[in-house]
Each structure stands twice: as structure tokens, then as C-alpha cells.
Protein backbone atom coordinates (compact mmCIF):
# COMPACT_ATOMS: atom_id res chain seq x y z
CA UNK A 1 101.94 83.03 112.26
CA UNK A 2 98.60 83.22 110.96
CA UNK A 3 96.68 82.80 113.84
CA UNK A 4 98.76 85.49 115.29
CA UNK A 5 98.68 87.84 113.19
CA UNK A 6 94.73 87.64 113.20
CA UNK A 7 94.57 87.74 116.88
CA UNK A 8 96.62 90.52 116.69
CA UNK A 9 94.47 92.86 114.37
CA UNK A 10 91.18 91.28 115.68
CA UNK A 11 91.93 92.13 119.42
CA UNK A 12 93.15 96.01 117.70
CA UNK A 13 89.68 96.02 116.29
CA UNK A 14 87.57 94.85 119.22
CA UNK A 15 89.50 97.42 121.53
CA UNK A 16 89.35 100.21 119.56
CA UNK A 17 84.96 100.73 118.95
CA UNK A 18 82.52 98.69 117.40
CA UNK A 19 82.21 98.39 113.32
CA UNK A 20 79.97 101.09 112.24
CA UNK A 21 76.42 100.70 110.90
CA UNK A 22 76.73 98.27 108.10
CA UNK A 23 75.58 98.79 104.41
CA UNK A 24 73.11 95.89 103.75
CA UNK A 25 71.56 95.88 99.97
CA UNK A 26 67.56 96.48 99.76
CA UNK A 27 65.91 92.96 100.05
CA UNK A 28 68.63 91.70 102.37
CA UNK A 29 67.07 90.22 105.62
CA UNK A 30 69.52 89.23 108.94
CA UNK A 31 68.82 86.14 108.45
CA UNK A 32 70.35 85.81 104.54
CA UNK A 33 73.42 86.99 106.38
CA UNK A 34 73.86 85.44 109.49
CA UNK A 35 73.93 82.29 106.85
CA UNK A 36 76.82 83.50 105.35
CA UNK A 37 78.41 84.20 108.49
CA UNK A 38 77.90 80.92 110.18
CA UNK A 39 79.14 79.36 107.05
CA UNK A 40 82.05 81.54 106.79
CA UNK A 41 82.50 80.35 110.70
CA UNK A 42 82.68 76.70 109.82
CA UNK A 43 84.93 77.33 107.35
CA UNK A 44 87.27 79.29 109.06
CA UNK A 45 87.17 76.56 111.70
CA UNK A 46 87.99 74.03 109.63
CA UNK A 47 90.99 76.10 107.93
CA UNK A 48 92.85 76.06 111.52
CA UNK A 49 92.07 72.87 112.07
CA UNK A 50 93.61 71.28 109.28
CA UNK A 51 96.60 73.28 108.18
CA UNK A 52 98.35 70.33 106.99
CA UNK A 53 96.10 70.79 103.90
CA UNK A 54 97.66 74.27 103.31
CA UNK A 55 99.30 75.11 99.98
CA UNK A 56 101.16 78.59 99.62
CA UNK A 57 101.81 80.98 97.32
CA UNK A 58 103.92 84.02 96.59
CA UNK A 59 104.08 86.88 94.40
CA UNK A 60 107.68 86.71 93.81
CA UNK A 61 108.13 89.97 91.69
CA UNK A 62 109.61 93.25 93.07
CA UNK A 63 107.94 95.01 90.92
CA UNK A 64 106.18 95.05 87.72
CA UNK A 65 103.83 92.00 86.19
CA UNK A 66 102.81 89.75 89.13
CA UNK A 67 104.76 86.41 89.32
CA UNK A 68 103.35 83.66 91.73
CA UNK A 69 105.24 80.48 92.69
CA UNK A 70 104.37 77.79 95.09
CA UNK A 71 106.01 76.98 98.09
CA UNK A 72 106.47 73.61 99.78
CA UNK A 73 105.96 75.38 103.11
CA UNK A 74 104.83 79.22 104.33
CA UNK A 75 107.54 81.53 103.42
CA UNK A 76 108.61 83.14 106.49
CA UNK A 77 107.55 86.36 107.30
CA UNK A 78 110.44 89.04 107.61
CA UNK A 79 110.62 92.96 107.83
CA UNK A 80 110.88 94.34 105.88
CA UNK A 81 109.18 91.86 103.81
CA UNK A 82 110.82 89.69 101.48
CA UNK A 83 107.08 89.12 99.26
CA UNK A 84 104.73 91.59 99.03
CA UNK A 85 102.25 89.20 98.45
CA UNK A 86 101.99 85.46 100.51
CA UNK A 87 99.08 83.40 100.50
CA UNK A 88 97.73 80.53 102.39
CA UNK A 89 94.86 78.22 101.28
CA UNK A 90 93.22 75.92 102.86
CA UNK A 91 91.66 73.23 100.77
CA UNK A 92 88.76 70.73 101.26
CA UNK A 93 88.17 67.73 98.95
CA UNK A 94 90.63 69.28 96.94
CA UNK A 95 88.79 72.32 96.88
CA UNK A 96 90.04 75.62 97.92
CA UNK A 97 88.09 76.82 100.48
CA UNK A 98 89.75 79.40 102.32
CA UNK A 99 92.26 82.19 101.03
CA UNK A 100 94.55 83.86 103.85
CA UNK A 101 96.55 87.08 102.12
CA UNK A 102 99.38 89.18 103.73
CA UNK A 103 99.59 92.47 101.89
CA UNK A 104 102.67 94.75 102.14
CA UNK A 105 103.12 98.17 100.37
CA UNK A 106 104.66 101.91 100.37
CA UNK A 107 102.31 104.63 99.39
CA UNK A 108 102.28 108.12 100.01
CA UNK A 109 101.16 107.90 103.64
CA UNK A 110 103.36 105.53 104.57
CA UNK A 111 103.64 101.61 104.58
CA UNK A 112 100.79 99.69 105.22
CA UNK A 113 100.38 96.09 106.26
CA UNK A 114 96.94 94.32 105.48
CA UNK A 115 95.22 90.29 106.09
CA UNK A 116 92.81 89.38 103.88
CA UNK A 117 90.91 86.33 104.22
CA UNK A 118 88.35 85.20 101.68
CA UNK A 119 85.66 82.16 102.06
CA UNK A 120 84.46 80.46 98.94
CA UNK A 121 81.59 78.36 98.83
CA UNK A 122 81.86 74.68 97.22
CA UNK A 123 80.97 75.73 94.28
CA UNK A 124 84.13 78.03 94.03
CA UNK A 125 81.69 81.71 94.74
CA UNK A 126 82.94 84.13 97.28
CA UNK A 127 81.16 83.50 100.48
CA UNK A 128 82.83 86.39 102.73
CA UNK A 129 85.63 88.42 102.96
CA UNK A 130 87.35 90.24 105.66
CA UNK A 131 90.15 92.60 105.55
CA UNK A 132 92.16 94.95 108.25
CA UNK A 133 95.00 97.49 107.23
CA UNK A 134 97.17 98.82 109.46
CA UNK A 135 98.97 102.26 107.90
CA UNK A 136 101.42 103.72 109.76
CA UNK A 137 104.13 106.56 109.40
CA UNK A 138 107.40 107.30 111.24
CA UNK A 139 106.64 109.47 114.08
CA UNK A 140 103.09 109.23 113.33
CA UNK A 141 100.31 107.71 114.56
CA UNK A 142 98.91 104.24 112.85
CA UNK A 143 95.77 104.31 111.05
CA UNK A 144 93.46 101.02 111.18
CA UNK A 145 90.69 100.20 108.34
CA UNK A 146 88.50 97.21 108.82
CA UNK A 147 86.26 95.59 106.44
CA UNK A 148 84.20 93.01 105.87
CA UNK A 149 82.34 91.80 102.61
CA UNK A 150 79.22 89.25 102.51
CA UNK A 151 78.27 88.39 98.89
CA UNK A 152 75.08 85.45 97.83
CA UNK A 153 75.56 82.50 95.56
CA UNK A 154 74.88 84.81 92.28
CA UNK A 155 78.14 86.96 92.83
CA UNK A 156 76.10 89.91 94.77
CA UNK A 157 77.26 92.04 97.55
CA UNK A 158 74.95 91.99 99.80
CA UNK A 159 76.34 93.71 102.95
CA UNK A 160 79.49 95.87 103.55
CA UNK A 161 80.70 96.84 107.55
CA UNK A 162 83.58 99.58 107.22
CA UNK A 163 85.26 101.35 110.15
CA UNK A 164 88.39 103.56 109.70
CA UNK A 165 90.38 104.14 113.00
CA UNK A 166 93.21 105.98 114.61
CA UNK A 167 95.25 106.20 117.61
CA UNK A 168 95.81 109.57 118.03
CA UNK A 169 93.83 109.04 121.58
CA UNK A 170 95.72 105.68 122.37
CA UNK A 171 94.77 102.22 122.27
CA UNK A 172 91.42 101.16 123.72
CA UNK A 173 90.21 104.98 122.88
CA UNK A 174 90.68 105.22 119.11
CA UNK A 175 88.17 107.26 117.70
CA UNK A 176 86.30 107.16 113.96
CA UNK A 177 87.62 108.96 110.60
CA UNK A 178 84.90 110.41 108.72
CA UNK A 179 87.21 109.41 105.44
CA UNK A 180 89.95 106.65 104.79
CA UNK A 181 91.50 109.42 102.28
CA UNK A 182 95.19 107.93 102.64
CA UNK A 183 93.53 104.33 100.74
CA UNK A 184 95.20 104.57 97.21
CA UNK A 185 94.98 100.94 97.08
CA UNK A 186 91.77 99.21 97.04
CA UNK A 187 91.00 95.71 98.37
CA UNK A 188 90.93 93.15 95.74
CA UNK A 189 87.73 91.02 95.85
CA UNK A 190 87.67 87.57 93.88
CA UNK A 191 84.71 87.09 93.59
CA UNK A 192 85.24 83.46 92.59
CA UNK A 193 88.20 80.83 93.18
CA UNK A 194 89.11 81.29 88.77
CA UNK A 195 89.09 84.52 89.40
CA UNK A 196 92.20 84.25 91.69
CA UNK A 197 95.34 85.54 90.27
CA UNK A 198 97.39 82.34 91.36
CA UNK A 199 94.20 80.10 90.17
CA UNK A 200 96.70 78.17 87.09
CA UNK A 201 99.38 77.53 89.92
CA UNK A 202 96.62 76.51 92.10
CA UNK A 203 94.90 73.80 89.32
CA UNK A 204 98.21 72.13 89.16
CA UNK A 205 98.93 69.18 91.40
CA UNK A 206 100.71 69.72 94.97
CA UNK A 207 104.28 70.04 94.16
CA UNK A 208 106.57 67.13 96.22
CA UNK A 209 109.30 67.56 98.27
């Protein structure tokens, strides 16, 4: 389901336009960030290659105070959803490595669906994240917002790509929104594995079957 879902939003993406000029911090060379990248890369790599190392999470609550619980296996994905919130991570060495989030939610504008994936480095620092939100309203067209974060071993942001998209025009011809104003709720960016909200589930051992 995953790998689907990304495939899904990355070919939405790639047929719509290219990302728009990114925002790179002063000081910032290519190279500094093509590091991150390729690590990110690896990482991601690795993730689908060894799913059998997944652990997954939930926020269980309707509504109110998150409540996370683990789950022996990936709760399935319904609609309307059943979680809000579902995680997958991907762990190395015991290590978490790689955080994949569905997002669900009713604002305003709509419902909007969102992936986010984040890449932490060994050390437990955000490496990379990357996030695409679909928003879409009966009997109107869907609005697409893609994202991608790039922050350096000392917590720093370093470079942020942002493209805001709709289909007014149809697929393949989507054109760019000057402003994303329908976003009421921002991305969350953990900037480090503690900083997770499921990080005291996540210290715990591997619950058994």
C-alpha cells in the first residue's frame, strides 16, 4: 500500500510541472545537498527493501489529545479512514530510520489526504522530508501541494522546494497557484527521532504476537 500510494502522488507530481525554484539558505552549495539527497536515496531504498523490519503506529483518537498504539501489522487503509494518523517505520540496527505518515483531515476546503515521509540520520537528526497533499472538494477540482525539506546535522533547514497545483486544466496540464491559501494545517517537521510524538511507544520493545 505504501509503495502505491507513493507511486501514485509521485507520478501526479511528475505529470503535472516541475517543482518550482527551490529556497536554498545563504552558504548552501549543490553539493551539501545532493548529500542529503543521495543519503535520503539509500535510505529510502533500504526501507522497501526490508519491510519485514517495519513497526506501525496509530493515532487511535477521534478527536481530542493524540493517542498512539502499536500494531502487530499495518492497519488497513479504509475510506473513509478508520485513523487519521498511521505510521510506518522502518528501522536499522534497531534504529528508526525512516518514518512513512498517512494524514487524513476535514477542513474548510474540503478533505485532504497527505504522505509524509521523513529520513533521519543515525544519529536520530532529520535528514529529509517530503510531503504531497491532495485537497479535494465535491464537485470541485483537487488541489495538489508538494514539498520537500533538506535539513544538516545541526537541525538547520537548509533548502525548501514547494509547488502548489490544480487541475482545473486536467491532468498532465495542471497549472501553478500563486498561494496554497486553503493550508490551515501545517506539515509537522520532527526534526529529530525524540521529537516524534509516538517516540515512548517507539523505545519500547517490539510487541509479540
Amino acid at each position: 500500500m505504501r509503495r502505491i500510494i507513493t507511486a501514485l502522488l509521485t507520478f501526479l507530481c511528475c505529470s503535472s510541472v516541475v517543482l518550482a525554484q527551490p529556497a536554498t539558505a545563504p552558504g548552501v552549495t549543490t553539493e551539501d545537498v545532493k548529500s542529503i539527497n543521495d543519503y535520503g536515496n539509500k535510505v529510502e531504498y533500504y526501507a522497501n527493501s526490508h519491510l519485514e523490519s517495519n513497526r506501525y503506529f496509530a493515532n487511535v483518537a477521534r478527536q481530542g489529545n493524540p493517542r498512539w498504539r502499536e500494531f502487530l501489522k499495518q492497519p488497513k487503509l479504509t475510506n473513509p479512514p478508520r485513523y487519521f494518523q498511521q505510521v510506518d517505520v522502518s528501522t536499522q540496527n534497531g534504529r528508526a530510520v525512516y518514518i512513512y505518515s498517512f494524514n487524513y483531515g476535514i477542513n474548510s476546503n474540503g478533505r485532504w489526504d497527505e504522505v509524509i515521509s521523513y529520513i533521519f540520520r543515525n544519529d536520530g537528526t532529520l535528514a529529509r522530508a517530503w510531503s504531497a497533499r491532495i485537497v479535494r472538494k465535491e464537485n470541485k477540482p483537487w488541489l495538489l501541494v508538494v514539498q520537500k525539506w533538506f535539513y544538516n546535522s545541526r537541525g538547520h533547514n537548509i533548502r525548501t522546494i514547494r509547488e502548489v497545483l490544480d487541475s482545473t486544466v486536467g491532468m498532465g496540464k495542471t497549472k501553478q497557484l500563486p498561494e496554497a491559501k486553503f493550508e490551515e494545517v501545517p506539515v509537522p517537521i520532527y526534526k529529530s527521532v525524540s521529537a516524534l510524538p509516538f517516540h515512548t511507544l517507539l523505545k519500547k520493545p517490539r510487541p509479540k504476537p
